[in-house]
Protein backbone atom coordinates (compact mmCIF):
# COMPACT_ATOMS: atom_id res chain seq x y z
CA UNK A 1 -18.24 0.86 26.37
CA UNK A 2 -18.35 2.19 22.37
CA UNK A 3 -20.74 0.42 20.55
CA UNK A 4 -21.10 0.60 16.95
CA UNK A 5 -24.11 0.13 15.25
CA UNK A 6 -24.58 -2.94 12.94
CA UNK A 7 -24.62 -0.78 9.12
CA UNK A 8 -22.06 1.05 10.87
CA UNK A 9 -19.42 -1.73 10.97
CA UNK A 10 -20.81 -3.68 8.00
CA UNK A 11 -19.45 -0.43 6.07
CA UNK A 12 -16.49 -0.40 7.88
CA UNK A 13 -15.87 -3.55 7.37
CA UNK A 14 -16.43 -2.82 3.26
CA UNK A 15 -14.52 0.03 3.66
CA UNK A 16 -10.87 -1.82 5.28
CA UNK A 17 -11.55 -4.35 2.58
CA UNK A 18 -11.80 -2.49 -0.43
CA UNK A 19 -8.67 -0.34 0.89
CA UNK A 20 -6.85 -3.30 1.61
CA UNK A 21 -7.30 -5.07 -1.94
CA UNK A 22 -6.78 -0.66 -3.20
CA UNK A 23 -3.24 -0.60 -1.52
CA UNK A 24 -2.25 -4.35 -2.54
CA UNK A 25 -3.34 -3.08 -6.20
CA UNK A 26 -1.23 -0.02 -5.80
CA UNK A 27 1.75 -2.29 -4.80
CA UNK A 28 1.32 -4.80 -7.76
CA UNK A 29 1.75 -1.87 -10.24
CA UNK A 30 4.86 -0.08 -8.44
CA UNK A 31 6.35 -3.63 -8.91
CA UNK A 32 5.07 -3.18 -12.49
CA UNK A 33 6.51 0.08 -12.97
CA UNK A 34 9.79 -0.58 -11.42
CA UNK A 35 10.25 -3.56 -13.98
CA UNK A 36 9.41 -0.97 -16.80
CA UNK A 37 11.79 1.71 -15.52
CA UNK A 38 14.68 -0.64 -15.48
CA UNK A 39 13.72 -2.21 -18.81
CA UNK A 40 13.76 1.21 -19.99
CA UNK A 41 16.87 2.25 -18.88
CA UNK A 42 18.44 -0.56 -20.46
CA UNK A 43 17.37 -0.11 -23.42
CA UNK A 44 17.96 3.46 -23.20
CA UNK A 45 21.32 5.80 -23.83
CA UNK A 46 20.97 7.17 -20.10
CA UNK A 47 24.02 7.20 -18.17
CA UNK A 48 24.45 5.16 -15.07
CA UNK A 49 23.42 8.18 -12.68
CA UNK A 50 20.62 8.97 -14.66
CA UNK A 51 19.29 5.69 -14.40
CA UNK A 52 20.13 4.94 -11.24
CA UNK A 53 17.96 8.35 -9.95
CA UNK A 54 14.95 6.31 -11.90
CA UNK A 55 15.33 3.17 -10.25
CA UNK A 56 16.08 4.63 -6.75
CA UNK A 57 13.13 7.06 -6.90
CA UNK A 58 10.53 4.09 -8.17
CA UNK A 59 11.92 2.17 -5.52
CA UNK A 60 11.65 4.56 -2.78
CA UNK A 61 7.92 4.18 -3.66
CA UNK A 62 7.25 1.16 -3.55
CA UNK A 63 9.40 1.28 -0.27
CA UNK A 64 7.38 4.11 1.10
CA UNK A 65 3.97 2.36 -0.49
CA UNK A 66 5.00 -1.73 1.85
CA UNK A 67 5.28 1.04 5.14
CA UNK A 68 2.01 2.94 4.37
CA UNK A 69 0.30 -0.56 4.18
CA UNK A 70 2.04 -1.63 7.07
CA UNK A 71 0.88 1.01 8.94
CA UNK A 72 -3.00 0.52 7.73
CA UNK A 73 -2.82 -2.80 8.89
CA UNK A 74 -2.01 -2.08 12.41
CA UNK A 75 -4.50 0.26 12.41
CA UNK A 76 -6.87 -2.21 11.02
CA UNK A 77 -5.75 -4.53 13.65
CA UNK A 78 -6.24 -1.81 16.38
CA UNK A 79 -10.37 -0.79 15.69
CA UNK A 80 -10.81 -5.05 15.12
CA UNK A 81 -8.97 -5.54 18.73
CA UNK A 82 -10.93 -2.26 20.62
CA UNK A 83 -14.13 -3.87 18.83
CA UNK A 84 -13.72 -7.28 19.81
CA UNK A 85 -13.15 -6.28 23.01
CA UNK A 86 -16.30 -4.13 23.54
CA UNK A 87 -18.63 -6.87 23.05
């Protein structure tokens, strides 16, 4: 049985939160950004490729930025089951 002492998890428990709310942030201003690249390309003389290589590579971020958050999450929900069922 792993037990975890009580400051232990109370940080832990910080910790997931604040890197939860860190990654949503991080996701709210590739959405951000992705609106500014296309408004820039617009309103730019860029050819199509050019701006399509912007808008693809902003959106493979923000792509690459939904998995990584997917993946904390079911790691999240991994130490919260192995906890849970330890006590």
């Amino acid at each position: 049985m792993v037990h975890i002492e009580h400051e232990t998890a109370k940080q832990l428990a910080l910790d997931i939160t604040s890197t939860h709310l860190a990654i949503d942030k991080a996701l709210a201003d590739l959405a951000t950004l992705t609106y500014s690249v296309i408004d820039a390309c617009r309103h730019s003389d860029a050819s199509l490729a050019q701006s399509q290589a912007a808008i693809e590579g902003v959106a493979n971020g923000l792509t690459k930025m939904v998995d990584a958050r997917k993946g904390f999450m079911h790691a999240h929900r991994k130490i919260a089951h192995r906890h849970s069922k330890k006590n």
